[in-house]
PDB file of N, CA and C in Angstrom:
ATOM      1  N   UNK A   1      47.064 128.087 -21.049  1.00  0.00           N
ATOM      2  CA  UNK A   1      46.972 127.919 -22.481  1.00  0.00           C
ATOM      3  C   UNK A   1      47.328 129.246 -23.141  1.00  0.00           C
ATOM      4  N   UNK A   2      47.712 129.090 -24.073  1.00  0.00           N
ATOM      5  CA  UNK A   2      48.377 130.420 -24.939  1.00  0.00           C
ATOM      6  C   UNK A   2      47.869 130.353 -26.317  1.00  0.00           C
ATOM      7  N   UNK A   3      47.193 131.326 -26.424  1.00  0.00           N
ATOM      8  CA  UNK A   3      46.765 131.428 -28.239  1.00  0.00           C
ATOM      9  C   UNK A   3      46.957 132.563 -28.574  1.00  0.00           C
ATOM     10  N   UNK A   4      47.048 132.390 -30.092  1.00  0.00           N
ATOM     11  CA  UNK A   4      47.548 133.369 -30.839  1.00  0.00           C
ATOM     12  C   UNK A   4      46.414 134.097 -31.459  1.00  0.00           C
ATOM     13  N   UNK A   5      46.333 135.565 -31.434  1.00  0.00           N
ATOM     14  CA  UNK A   5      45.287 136.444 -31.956  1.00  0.00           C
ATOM     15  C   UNK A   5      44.977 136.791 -32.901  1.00  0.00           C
ATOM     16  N   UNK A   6      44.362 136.491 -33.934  1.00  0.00           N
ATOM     17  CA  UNK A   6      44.070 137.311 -35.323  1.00  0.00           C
ATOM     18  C   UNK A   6      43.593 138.553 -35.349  1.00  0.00           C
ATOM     19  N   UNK A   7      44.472 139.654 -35.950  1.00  0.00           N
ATOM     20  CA  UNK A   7      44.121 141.174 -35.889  1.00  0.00           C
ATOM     21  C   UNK A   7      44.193 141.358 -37.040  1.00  0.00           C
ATOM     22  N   UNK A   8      43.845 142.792 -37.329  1.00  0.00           N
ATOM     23  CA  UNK A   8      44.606 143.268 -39.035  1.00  0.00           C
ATOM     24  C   UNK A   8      45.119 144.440 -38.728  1.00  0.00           C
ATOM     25  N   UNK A   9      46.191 144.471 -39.716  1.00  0.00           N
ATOM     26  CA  UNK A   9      47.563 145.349 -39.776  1.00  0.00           C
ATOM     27  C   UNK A   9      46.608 146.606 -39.895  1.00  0.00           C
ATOM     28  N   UNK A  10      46.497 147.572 -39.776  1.00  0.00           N
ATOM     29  CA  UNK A  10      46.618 148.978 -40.131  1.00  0.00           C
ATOM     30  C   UNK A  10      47.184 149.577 -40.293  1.00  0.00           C
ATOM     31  N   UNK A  11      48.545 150.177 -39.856  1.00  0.00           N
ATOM     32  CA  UNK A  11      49.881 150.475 -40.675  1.00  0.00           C
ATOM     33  C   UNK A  11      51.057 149.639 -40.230  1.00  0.00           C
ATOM     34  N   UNK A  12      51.729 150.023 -41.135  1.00  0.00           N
ATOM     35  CA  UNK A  12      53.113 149.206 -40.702  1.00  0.00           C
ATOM     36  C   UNK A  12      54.265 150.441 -40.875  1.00  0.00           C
ATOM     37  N   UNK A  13      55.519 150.185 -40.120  1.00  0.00           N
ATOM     38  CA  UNK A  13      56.772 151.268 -40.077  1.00  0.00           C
ATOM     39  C   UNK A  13      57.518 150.415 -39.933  1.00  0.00           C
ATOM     40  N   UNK A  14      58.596 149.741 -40.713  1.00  0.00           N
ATOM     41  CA  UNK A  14      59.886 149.234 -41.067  1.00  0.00           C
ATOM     42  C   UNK A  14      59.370 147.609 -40.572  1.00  0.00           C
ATOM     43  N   UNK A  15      59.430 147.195 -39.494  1.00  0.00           N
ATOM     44  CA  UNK A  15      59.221 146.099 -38.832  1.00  0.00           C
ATOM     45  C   UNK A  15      58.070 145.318 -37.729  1.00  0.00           C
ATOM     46  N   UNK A  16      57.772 147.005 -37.625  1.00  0.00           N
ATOM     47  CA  UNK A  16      56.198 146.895 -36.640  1.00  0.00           C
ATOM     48  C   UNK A  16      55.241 147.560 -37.207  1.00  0.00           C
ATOM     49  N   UNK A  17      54.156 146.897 -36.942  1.00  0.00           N
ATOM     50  CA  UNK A  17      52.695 147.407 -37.402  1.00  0.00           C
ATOM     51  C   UNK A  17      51.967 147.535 -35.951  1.00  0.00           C
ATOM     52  N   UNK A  18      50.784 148.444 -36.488  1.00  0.00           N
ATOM     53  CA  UNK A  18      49.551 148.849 -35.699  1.00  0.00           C
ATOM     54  C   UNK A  18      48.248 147.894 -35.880  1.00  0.00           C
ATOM     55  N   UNK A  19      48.154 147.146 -35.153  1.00  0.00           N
ATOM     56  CA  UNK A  19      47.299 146.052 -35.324  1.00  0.00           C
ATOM     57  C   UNK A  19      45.676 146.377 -34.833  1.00  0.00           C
ATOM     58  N   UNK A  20      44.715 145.918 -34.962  1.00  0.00           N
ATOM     59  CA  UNK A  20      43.480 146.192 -34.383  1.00  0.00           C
ATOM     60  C   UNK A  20      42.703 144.677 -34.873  1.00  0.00           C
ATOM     61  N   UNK A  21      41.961 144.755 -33.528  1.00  0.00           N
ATOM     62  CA  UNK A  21      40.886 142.984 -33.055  1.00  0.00           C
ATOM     63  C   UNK A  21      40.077 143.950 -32.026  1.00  0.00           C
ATOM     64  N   UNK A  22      38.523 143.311 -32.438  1.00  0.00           N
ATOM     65  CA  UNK A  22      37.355 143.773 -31.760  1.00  0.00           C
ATOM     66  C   UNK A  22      37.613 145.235 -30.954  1.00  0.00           C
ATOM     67  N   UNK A  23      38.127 146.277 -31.678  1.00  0.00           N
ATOM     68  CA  UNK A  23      38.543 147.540 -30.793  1.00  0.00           C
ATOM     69  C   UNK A  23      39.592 148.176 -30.647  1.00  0.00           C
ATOM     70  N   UNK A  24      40.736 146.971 -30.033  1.00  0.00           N
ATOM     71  CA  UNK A  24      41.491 146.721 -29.296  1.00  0.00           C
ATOM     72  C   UNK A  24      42.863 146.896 -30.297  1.00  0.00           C
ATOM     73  N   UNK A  25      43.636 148.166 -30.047  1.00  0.00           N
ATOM     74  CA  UNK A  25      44.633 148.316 -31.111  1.00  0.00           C
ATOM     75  C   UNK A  25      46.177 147.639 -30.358  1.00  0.00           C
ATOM     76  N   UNK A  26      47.287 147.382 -31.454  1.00  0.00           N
ATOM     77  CA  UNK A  26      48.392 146.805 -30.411  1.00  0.00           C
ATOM     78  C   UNK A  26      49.321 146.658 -31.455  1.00  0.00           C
ATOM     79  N   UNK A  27      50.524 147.646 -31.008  1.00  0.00           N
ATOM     80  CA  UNK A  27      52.221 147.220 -31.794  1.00  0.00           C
ATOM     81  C   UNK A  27      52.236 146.028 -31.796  1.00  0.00           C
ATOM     82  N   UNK A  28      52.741 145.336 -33.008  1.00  0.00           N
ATOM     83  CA  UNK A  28      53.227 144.285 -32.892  1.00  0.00           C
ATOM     84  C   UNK A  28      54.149 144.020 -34.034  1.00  0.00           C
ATOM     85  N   UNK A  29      55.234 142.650 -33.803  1.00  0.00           N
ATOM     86  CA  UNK A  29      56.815 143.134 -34.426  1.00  0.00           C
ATOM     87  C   UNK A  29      56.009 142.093 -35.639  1.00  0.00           C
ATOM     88  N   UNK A  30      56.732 142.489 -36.737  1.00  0.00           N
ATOM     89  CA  UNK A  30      56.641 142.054 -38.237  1.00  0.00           C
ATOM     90  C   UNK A  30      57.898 141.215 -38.334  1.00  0.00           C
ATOM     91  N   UNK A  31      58.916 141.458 -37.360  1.00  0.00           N
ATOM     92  CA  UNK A  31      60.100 140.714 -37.704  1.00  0.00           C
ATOM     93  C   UNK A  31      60.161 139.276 -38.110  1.00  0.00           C
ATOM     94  N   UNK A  32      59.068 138.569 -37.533  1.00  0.00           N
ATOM     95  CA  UNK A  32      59.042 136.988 -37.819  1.00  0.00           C
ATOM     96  C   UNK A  32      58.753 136.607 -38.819  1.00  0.00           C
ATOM     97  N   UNK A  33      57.825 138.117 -39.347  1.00  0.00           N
ATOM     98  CA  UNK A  33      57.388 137.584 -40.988  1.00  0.00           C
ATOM     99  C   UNK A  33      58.088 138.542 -41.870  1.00  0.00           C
ATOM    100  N   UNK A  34      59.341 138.855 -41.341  1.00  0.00           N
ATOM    101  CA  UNK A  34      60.069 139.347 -43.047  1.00  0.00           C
ATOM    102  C   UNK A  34      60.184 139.069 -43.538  1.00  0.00           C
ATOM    103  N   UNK A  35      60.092 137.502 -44.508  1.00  0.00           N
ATOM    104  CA  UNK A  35      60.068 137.413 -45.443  1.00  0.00           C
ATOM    105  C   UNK A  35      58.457 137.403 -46.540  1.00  0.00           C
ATOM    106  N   UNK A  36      57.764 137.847 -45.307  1.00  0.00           N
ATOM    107  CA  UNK A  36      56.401 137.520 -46.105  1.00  0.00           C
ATOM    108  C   UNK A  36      55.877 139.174 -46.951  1.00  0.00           C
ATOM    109  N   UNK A  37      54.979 138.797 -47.670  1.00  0.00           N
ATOM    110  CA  UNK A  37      55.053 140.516 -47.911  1.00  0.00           C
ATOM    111  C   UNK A  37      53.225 140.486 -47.259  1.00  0.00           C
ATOM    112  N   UNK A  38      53.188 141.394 -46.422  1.00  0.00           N
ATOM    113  CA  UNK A  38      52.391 142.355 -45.595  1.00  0.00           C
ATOM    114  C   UNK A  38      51.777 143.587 -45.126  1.00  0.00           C
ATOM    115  N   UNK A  39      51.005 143.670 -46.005  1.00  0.00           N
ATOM    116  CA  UNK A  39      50.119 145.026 -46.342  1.00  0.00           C
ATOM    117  C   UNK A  39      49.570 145.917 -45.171  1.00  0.00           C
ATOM    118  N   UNK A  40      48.965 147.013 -44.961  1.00  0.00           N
ATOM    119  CA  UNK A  40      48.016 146.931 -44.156  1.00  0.00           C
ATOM    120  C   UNK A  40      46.526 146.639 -45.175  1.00  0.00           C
ATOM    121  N   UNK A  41      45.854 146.026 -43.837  1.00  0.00           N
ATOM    122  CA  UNK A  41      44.884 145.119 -44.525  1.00  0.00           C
ATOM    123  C   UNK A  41      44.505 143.794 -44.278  1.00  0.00           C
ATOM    124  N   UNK A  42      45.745 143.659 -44.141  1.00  0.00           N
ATOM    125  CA  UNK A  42      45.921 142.059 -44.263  1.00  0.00           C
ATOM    126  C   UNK A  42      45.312 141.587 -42.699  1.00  0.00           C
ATOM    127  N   UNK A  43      45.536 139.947 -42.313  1.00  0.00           N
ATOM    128  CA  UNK A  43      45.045 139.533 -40.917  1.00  0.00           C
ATOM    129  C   UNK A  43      46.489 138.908 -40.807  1.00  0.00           C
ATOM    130  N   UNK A  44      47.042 138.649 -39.751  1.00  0.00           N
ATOM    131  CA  UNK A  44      47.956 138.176 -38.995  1.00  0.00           C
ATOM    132  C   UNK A  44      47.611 137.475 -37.503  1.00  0.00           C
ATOM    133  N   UNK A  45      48.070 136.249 -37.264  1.00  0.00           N
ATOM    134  CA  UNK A  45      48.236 135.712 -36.029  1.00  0.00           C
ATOM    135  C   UNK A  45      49.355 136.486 -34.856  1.00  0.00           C
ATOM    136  N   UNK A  46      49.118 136.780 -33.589  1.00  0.00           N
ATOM    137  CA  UNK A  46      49.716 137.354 -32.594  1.00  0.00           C
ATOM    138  C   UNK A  46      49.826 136.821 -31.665  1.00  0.00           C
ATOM    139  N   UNK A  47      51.012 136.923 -31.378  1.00  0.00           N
ATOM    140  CA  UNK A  47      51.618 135.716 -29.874  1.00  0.00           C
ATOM    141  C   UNK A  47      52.324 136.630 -29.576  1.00  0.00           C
ATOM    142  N   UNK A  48      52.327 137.136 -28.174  1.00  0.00           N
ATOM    143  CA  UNK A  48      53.384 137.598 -27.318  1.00  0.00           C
ATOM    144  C   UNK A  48      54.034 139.188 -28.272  1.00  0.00           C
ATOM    145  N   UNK A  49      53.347 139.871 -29.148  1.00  0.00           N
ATOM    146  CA  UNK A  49      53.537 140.960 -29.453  1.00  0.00           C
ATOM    147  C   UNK A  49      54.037 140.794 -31.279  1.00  0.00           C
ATOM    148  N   UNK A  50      54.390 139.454 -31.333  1.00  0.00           N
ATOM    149  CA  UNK A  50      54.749 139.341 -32.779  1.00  0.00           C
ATOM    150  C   UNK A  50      53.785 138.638 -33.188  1.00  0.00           C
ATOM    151  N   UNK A  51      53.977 139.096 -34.772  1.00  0.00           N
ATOM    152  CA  UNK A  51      52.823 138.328 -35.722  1.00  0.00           C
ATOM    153  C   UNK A  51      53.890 137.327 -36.424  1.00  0.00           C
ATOM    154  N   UNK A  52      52.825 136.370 -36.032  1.00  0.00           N
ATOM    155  CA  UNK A  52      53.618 134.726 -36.372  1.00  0.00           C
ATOM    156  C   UNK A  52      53.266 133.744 -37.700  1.00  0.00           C
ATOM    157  N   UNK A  53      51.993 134.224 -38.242  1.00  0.00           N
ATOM    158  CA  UNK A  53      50.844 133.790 -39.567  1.00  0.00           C
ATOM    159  C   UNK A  53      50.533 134.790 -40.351  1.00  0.00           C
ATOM    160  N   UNK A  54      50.633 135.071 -41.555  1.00  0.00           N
ATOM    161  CA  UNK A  54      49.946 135.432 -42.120  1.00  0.00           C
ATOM    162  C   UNK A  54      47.920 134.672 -42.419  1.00  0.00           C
ATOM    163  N   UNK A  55      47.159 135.289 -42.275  1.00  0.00           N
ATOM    164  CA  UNK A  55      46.334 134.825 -42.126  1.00  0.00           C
ATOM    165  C   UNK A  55      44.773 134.993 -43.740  1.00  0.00           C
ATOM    166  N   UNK A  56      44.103 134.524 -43.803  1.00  0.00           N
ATOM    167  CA  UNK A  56      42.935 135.112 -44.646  1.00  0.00           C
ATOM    168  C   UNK A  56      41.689 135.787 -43.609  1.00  0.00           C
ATOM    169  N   UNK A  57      41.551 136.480 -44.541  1.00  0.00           N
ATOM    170  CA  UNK A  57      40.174 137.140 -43.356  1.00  0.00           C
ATOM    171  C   UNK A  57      39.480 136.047 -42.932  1.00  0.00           C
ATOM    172  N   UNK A  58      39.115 135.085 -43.834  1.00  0.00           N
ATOM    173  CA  UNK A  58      37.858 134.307 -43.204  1.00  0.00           C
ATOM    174  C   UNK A  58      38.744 133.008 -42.141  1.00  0.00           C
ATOM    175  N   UNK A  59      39.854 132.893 -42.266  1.00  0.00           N
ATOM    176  CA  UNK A  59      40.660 132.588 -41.047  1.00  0.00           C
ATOM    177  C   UNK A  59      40.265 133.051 -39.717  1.00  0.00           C
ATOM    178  N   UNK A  60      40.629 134.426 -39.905  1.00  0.00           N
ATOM    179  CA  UNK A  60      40.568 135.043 -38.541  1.00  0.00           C
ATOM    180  C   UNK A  60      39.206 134.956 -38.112  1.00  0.00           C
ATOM    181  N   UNK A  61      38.016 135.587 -38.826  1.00  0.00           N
ATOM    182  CA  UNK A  61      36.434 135.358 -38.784  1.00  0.00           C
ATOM    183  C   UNK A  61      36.338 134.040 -38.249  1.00  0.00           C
ATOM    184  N   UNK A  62      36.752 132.721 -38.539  1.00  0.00           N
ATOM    185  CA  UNK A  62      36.687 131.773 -37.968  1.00  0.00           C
ATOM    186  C   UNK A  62      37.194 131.483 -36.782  1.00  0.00           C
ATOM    187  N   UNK A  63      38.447 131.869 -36.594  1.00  0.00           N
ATOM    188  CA  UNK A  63      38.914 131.819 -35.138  1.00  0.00           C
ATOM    189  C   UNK A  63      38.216 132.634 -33.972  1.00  0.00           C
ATOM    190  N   UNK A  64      37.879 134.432 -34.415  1.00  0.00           N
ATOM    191  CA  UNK A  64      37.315 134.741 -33.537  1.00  0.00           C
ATOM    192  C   UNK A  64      36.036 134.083 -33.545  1.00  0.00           C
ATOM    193  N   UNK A  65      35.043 133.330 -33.964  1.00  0.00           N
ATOM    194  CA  UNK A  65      33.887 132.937 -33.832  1.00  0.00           C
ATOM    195  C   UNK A  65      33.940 131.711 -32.730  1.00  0.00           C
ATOM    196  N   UNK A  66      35.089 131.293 -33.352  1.00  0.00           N
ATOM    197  CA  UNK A  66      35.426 130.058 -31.780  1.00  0.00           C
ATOM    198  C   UNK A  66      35.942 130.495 -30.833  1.00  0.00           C
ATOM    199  N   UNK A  67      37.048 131.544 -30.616  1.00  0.00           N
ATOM    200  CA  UNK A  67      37.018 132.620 -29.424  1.00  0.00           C
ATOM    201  C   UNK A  67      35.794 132.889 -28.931  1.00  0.00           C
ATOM    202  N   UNK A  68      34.861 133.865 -29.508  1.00  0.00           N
ATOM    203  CA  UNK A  68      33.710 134.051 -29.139  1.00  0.00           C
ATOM    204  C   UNK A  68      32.621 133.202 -28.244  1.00  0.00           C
ATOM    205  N   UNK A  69      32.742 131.965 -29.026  1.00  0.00           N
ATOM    206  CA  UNK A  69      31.842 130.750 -27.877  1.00  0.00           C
ATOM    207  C   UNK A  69      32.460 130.277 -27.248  1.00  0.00           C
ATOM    208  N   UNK A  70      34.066 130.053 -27.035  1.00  0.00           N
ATOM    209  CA  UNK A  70      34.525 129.905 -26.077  1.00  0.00           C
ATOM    210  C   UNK A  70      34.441 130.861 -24.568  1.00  0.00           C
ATOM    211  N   UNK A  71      34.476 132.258 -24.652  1.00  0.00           N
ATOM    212  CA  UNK A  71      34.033 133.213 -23.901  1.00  0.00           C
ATOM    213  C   UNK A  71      32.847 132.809 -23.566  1.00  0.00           C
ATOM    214  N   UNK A  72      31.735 132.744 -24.417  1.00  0.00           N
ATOM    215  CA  UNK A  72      30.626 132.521 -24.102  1.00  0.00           C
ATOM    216  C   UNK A  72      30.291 131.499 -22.947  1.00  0.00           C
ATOM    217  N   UNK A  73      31.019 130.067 -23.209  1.00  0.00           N
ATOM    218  CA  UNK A  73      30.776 129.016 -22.103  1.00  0.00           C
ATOM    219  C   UNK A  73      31.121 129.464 -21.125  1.00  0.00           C
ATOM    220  N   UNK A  74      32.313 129.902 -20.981  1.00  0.00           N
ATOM    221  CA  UNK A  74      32.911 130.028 -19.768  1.00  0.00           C
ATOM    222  C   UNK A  74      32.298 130.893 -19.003  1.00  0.00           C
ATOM    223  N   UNK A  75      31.524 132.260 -19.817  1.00  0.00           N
ATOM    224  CA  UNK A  75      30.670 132.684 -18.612  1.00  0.00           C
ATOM    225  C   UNK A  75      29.252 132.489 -18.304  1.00  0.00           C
ATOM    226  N   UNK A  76      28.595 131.129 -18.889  1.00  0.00           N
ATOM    227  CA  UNK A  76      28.001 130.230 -18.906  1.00  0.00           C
ATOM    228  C   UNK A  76      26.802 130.937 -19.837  1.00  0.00           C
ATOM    229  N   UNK A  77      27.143 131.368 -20.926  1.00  0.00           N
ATOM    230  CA  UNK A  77      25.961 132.223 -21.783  1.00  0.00           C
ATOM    231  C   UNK A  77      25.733 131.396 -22.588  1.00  0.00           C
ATOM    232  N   UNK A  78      26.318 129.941 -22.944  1.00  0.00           N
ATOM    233  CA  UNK A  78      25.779 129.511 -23.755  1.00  0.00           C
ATOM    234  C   UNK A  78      25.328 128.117 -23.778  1.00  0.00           C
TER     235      UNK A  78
END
């Protein structure tokens, strides 16, 4: 299965930004969303190094929360 990550931009340089999720910082290409306009700040979906969504915070808050209990089952914490 393959899912896509919600991070937020922290900077951006022409086409790639500096992304950060729970810690965890990571280039990733802006190219898919040139036409969107993209701050740092903002949340973005991540697949395979590109950001594919523009996202709302409480998007991402929601996804990682179902990430989160998903982790959780699987290592039977919940």
């Amino acid at each position: 299965m393959c899912l896509g990550i919600p991070m937020q931009v922290k900077t951006i340089e022409d086409y790639s930004a500096r992304c950060e999720a729970k810690g965890i910082e990571r280039d990733v290409s802006l190219f898919m969303l040139q036409h969107e306009d993209i701050q740092a700040g903002d949340f973005v979906v991540v697949h395979v190094g590109y950001a594919i969504q523009k996202v709302t915070p409480q998007e991402a808050r929601t996804a990682w929360e179902i990430y989160d209990e998903m982790l959780a089952r699987e290592a039977g914490n919940a």
